[in-house]
N, C-alpha and C. Protein backbone atom coordinates (compact mmCIF):
# COMPACT_ATOMS: atom_id res chain seq x y z
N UNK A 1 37.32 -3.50 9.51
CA UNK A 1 37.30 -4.95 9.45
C UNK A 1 37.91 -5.42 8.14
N UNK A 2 38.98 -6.40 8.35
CA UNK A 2 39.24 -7.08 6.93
C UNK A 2 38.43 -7.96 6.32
N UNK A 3 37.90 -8.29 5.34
CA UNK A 3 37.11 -9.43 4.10
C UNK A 3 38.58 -10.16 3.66
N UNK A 4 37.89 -11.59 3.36
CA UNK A 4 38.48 -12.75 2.97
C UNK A 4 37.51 -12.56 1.42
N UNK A 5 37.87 -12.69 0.04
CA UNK A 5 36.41 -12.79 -0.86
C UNK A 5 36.96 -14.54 -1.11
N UNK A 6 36.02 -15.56 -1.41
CA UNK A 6 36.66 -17.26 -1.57
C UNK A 6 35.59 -17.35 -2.59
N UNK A 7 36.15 -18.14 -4.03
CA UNK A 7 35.47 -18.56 -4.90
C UNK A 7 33.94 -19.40 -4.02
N UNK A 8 32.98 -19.69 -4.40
CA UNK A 8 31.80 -20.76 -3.49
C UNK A 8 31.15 -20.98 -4.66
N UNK A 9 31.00 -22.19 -4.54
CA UNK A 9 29.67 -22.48 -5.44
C UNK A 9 28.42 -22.00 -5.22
N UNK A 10 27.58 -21.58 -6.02
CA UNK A 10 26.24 -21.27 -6.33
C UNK A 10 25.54 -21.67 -5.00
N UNK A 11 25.44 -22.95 -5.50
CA UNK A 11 24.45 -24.40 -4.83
C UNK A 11 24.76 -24.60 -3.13
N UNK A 12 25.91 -24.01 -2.71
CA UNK A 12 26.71 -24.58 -1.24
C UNK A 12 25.60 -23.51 -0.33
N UNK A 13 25.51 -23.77 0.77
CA UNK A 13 24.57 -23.67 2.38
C UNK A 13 25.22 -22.22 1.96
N UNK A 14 26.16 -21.66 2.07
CA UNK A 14 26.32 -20.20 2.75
C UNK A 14 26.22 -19.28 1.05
N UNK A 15 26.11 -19.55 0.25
CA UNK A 15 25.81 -19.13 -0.50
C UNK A 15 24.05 -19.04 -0.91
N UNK A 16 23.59 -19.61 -0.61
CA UNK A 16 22.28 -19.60 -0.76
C UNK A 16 21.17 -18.80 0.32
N UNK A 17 22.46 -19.58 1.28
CA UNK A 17 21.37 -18.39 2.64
C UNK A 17 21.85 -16.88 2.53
N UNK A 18 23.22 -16.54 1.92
CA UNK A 18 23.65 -14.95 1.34
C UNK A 18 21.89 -14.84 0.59
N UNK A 19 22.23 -15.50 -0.53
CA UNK A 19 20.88 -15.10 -1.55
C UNK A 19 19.59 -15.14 -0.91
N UNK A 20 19.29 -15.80 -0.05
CA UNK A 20 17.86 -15.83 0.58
C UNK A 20 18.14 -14.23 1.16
N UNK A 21 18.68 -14.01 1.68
CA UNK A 21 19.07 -12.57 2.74
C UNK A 21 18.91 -11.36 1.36
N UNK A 22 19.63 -11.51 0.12
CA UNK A 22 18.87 -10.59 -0.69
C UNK A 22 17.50 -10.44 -1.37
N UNK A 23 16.90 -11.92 -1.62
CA UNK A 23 15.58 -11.88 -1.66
C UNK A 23 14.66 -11.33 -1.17
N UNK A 24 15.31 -11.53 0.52
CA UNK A 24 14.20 -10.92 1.36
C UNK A 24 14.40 -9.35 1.30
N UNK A 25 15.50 -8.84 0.98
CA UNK A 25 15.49 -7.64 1.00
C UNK A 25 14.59 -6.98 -0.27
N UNK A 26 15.10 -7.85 -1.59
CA UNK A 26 13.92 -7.25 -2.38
C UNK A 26 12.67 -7.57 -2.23
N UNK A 27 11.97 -8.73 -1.75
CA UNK A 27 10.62 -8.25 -0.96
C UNK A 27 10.56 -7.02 -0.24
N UNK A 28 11.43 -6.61 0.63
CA UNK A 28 10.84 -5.42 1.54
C UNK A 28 10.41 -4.07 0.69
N UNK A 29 11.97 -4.26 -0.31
CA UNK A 29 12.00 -2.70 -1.00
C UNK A 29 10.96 -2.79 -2.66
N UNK A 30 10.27 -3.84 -3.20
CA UNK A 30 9.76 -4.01 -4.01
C UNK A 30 8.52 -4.84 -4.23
N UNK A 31 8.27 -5.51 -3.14
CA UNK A 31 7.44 -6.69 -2.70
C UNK A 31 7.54 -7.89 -3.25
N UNK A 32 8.40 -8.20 -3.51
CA UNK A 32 8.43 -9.58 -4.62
C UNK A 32 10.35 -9.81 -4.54
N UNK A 33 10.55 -11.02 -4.39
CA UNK A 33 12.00 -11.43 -4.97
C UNK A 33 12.25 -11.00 -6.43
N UNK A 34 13.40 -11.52 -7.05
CA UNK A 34 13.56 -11.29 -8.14
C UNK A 34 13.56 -12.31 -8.75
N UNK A 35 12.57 -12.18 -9.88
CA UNK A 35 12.27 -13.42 -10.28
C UNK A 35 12.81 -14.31 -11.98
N UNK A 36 14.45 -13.63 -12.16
CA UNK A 36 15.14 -14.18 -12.64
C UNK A 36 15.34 -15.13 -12.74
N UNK A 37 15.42 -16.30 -13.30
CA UNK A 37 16.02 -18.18 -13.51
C UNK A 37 17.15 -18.09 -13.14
N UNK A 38 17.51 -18.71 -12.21
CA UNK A 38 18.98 -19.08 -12.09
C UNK A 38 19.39 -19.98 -11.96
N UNK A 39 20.34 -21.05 -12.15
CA UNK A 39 20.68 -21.99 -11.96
C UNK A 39 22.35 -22.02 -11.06
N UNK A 40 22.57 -22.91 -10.18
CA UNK A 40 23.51 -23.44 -10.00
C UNK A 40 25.07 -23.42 -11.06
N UNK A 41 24.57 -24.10 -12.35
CA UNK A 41 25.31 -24.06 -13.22
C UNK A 41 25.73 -22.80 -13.97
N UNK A 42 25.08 -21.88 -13.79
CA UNK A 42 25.03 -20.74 -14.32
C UNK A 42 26.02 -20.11 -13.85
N UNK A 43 26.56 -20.33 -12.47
CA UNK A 43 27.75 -19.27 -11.84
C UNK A 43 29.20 -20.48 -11.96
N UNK A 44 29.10 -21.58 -12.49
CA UNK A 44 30.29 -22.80 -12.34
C UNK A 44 31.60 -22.04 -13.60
N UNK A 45 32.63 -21.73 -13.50
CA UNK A 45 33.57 -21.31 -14.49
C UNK A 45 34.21 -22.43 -15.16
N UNK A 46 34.01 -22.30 -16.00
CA UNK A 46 34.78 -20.62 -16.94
C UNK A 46 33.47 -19.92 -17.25
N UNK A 47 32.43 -20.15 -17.32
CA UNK A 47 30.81 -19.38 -18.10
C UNK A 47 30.49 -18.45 -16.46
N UNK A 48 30.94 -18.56 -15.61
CA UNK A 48 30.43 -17.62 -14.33
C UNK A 48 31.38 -17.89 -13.24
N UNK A 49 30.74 -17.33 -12.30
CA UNK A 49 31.64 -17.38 -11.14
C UNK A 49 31.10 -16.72 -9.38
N UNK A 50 31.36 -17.01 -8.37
CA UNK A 50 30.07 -16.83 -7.15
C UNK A 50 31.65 -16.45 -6.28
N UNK A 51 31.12 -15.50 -5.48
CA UNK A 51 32.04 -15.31 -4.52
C UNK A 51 31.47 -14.75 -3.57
N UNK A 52 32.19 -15.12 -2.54
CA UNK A 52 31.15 -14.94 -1.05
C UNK A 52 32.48 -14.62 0.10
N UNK A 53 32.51 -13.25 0.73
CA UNK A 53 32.92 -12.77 1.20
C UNK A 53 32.69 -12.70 2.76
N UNK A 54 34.17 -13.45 3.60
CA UNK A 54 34.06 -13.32 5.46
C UNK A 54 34.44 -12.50 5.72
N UNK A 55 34.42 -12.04 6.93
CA UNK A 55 34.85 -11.29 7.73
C UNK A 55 35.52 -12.05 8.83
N UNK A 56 36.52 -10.96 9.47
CA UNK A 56 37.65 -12.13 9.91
C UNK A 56 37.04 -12.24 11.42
N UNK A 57 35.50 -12.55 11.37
CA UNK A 57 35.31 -14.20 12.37
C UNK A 57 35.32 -15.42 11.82
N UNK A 58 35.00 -15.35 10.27
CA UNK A 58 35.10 -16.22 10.08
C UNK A 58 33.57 -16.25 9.24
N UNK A 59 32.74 -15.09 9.48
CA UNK A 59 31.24 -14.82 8.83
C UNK A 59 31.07 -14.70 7.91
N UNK A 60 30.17 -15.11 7.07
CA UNK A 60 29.94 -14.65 5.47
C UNK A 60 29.33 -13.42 6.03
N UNK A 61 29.73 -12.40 5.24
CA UNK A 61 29.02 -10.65 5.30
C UNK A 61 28.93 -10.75 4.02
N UNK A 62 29.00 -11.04 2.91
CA UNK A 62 28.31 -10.50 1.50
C UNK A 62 28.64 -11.87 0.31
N UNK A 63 28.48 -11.26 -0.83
CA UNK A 63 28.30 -12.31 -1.76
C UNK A 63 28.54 -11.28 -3.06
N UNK A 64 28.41 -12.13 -4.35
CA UNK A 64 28.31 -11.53 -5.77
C UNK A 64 28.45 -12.68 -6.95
N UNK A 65 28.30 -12.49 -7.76
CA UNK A 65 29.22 -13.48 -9.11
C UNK A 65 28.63 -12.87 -10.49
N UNK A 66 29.10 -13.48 -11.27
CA UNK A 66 28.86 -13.39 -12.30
C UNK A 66 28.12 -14.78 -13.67
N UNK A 67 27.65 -14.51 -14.46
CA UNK A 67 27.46 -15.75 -15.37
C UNK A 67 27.17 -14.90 -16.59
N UNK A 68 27.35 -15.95 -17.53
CA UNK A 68 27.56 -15.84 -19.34
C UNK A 68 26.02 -14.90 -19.65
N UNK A 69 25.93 -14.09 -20.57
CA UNK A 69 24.96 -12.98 -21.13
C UNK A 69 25.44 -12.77 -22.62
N UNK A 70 25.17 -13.98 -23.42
CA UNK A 70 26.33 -13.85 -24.54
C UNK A 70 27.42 -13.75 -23.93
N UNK A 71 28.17 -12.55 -24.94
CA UNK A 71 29.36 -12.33 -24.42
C UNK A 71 29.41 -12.01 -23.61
N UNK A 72 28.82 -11.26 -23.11
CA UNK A 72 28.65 -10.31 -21.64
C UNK A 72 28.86 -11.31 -20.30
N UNK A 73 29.36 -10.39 -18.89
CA UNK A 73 28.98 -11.02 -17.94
C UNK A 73 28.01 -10.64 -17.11
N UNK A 74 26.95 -11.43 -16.87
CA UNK A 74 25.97 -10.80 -16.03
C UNK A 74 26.24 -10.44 -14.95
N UNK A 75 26.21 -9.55 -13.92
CA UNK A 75 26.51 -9.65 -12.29
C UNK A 75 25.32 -9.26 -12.19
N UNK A 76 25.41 -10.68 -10.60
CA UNK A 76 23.98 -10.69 -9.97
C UNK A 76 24.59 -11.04 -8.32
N UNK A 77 23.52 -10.81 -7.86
CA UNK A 77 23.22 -11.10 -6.19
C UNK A 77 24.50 -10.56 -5.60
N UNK A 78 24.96 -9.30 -6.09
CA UNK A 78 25.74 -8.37 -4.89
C UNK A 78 25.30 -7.80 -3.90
N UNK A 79 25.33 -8.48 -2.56
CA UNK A 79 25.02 -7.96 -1.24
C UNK A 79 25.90 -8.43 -0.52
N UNK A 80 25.77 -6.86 0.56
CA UNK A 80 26.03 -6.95 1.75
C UNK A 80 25.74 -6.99 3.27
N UNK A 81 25.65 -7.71 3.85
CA UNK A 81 24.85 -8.03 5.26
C UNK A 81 24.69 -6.69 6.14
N UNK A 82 23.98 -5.94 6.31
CA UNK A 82 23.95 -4.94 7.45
C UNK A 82 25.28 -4.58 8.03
N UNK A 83 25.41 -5.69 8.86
CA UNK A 83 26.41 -5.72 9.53
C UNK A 83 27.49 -5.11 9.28
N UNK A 84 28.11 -5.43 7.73
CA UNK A 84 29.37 -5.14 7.18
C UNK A 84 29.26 -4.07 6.04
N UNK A 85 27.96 -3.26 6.16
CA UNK A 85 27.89 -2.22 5.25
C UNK A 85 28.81 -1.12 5.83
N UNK A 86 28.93 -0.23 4.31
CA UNK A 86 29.54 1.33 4.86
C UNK A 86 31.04 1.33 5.01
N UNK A 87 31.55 -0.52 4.67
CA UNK A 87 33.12 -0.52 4.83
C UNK A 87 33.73 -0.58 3.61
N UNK A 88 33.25 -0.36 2.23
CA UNK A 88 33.81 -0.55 1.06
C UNK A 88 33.90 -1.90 0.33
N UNK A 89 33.19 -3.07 1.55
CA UNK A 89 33.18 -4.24 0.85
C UNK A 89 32.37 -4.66 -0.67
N UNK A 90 30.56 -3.67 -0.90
CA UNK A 90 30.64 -3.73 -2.14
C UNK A 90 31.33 -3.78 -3.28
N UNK A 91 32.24 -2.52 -2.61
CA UNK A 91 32.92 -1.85 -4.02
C UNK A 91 34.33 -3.16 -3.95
N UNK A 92 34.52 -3.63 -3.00
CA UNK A 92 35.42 -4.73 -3.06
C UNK A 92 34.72 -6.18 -4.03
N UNK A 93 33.52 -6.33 -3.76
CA UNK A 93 32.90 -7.56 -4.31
C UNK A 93 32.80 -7.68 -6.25
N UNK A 94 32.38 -5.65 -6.36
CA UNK A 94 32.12 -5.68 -7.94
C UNK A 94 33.31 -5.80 -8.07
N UNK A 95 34.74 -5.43 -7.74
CA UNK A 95 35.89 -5.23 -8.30
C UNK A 95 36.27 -6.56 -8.55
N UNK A 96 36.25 -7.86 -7.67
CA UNK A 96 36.21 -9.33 -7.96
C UNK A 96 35.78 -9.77 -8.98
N UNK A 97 34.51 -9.55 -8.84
CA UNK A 97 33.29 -9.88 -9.86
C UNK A 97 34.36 -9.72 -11.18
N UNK A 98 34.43 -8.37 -11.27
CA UNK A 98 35.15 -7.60 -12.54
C UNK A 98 36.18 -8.52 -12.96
N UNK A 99 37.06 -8.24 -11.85
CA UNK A 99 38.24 -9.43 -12.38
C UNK A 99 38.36 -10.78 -12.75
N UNK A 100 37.39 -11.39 -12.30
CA UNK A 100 36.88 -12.64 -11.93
C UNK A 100 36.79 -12.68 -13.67
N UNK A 101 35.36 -12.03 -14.50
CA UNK A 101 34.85 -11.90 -15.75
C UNK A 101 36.17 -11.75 -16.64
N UNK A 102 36.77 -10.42 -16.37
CA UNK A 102 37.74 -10.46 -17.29
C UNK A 102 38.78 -11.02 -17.31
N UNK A 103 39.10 -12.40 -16.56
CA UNK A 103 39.93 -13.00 -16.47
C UNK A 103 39.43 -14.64 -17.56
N UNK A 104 38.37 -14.30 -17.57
CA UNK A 104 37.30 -15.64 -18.41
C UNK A 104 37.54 -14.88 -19.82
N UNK A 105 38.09 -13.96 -19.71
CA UNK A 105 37.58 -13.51 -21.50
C UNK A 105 36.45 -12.38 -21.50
N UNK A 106 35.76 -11.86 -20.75
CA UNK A 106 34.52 -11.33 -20.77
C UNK A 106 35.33 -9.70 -20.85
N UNK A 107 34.14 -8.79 -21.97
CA UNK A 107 35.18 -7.41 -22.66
C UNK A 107 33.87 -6.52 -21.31
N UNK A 108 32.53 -7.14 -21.10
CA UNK A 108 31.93 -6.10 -20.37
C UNK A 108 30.87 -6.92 -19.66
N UNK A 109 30.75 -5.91 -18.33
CA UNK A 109 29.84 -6.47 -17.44
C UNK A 109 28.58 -5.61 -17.72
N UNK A 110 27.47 -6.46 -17.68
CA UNK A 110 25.87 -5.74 -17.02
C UNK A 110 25.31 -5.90 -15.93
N UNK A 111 24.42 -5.22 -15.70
CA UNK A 111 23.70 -5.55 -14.89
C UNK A 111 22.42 -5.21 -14.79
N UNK A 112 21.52 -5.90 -14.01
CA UNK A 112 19.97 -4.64 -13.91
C UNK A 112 20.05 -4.40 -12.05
N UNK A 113 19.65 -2.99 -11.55
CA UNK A 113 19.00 -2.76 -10.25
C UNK A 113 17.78 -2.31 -10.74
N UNK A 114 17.46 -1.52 -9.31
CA UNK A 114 15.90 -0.75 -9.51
C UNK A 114 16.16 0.50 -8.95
N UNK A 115 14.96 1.03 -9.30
CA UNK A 115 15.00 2.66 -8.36
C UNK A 115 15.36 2.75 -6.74
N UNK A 116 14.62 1.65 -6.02
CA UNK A 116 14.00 1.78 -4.84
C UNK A 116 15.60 1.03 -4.01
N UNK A 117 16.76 0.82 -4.65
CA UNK A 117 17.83 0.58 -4.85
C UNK A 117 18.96 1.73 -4.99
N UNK A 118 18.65 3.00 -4.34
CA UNK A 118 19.11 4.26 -5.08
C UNK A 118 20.98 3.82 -4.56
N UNK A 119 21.23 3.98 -3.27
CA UNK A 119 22.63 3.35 -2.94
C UNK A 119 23.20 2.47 -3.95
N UNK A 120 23.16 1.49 -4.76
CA UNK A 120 23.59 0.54 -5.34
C UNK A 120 23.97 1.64 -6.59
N UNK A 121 22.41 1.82 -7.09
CA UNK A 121 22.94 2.88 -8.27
C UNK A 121 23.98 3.87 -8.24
N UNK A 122 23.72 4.57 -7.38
CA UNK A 122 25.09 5.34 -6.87
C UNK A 122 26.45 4.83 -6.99
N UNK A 123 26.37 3.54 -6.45
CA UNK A 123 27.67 3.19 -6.41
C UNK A 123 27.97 2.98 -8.06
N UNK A 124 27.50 2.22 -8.51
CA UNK A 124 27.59 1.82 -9.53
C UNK A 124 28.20 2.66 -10.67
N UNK A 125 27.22 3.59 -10.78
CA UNK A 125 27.94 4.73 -11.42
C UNK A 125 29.33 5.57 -11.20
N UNK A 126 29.21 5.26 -9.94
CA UNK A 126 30.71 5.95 -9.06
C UNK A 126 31.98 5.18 -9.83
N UNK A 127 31.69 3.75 -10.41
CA UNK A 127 32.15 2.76 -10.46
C UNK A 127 32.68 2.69 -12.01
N UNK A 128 31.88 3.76 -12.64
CA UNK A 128 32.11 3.42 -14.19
C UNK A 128 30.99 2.85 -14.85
N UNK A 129 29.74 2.75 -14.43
CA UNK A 129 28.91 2.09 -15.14
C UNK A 129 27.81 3.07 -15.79
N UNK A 130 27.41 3.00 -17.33
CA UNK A 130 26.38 3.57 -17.99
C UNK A 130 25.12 2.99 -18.43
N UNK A 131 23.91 3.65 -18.38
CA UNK A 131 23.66 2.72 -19.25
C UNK A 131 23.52 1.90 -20.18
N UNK A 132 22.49 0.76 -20.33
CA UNK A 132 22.42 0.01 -21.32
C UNK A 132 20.98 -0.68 -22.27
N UNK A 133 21.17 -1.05 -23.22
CA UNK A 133 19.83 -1.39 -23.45
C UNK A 133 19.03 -2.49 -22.24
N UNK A 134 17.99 -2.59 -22.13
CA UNK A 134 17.29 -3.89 -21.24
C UNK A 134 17.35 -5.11 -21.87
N UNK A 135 17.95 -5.94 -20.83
CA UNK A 135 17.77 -7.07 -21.07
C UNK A 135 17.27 -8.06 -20.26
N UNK A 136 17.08 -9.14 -20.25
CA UNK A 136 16.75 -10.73 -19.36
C UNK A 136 14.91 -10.32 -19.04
N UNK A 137 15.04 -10.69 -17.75
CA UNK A 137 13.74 -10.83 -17.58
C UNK A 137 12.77 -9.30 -17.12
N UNK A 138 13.67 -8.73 -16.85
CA UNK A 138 13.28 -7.49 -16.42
C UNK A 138 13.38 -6.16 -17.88
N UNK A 139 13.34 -6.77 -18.50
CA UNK A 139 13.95 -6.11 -19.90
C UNK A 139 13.06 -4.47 -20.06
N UNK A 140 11.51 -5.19 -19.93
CA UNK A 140 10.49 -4.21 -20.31
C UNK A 140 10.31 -3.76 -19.11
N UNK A 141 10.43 -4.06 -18.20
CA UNK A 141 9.77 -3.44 -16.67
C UNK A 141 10.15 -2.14 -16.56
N UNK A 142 9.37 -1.34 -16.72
CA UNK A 142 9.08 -0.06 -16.27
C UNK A 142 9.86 0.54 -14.96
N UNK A 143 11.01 1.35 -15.07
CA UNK A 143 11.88 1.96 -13.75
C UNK A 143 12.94 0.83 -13.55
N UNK A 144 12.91 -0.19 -14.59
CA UNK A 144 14.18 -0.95 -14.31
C UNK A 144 15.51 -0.34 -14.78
N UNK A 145 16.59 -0.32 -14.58
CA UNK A 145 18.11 -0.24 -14.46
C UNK A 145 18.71 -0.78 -14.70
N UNK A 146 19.35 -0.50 -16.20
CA UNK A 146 20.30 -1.93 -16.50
C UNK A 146 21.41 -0.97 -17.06
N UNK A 147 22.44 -1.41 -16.67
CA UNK A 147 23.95 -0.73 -16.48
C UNK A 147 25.01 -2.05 -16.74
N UNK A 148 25.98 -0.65 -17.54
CA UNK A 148 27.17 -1.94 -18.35
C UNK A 148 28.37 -0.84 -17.90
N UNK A 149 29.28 -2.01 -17.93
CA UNK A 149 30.91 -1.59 -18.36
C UNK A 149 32.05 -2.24 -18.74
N UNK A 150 32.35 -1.47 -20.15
CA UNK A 150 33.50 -1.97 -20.27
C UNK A 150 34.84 -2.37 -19.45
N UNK A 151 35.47 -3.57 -19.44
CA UNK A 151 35.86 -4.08 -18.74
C UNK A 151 37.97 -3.57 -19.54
N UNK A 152 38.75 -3.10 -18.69
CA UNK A 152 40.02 -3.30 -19.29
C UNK A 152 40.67 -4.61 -19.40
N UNK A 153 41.41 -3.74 -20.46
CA UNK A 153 42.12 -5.16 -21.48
C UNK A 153 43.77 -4.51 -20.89
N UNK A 154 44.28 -6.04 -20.46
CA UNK A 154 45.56 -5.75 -20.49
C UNK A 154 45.94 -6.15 -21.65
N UNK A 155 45.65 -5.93 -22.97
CA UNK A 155 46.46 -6.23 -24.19
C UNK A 155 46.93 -5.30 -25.09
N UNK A 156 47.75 -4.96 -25.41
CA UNK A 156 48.54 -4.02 -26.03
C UNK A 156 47.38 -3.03 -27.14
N UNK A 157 47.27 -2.23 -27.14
CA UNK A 157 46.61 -1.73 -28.24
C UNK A 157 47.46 -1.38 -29.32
């Protein structure tokens, strides 16, 4: 199946019901959403950015973005719908994400998962990512996962 990825705002209907669809997933695998602050404004660029990925019916199958962490870019709410797993569209969404950030100026992305998340981690690492110190709200939480990467520079060294 081909993906369309289209900039979306935060705040818009198909972006939110993406995010409700990962919520509920971290209820299943953790019992609780994630209970990060987020705002709307938080993903609006140049400071972030939301992208939400169809499939050519025309379906949202996944989501991702990024927002300001200091310098850093945070990436949050990368999922993919059942449906459209197993086709490489994650690894299509962080690669956006990526570009998306380092096109704002941003030298590295973070992130936090969890254990009970082992697929994601996997990828992630597959991906180039190490760890990092903890940060945001999950900073101290015990078995949390917080992973960075430097982001390339097309500038001359």
């Amino acid at each position: 199946m081909q993906f369309t990825l289209s900039r979306t705002p935060y705040g818009s209907p198909v972006a939110r019901a993406l995010c409700d669809e990962v919520q509920a997933e971290y209820v299943q695998r953790y019992g609780s959403g994630d209970m990060t602050e987020l705002a709307d404004a938080d993903f609006a660029p140049p400071n972030g950015d939301f992208l939400v990925a169809y499939g050519e019916d025309g379906e949202p199958a996944g989501c991702g973005g990024w927002r300001s962490h200091g310098e850093d870019a945070e990436m949050k709410r990368v999922f993919v719908r059942a449906s459209a797993r197993r086709q490489g569209l994650a690894k299509r969404i962080v690669a956006a994400v990526e570009a998306s950030a380092a096109e704002a100026g941003r030298k590295r992305v973070i992130l936090e998962t969890g254990p009970r998340q082992p697929e994601a981690v996997a990828m992630y690492e597959l991906l180039g990512y190490t760890p990092v110190p903890g940060f945001g709200y999950y900073s101290a939480e015990d078995g949390s996962i917080h992973l960075g990467k430097e982001l390339a520079s097309d500038l001359p060294h």
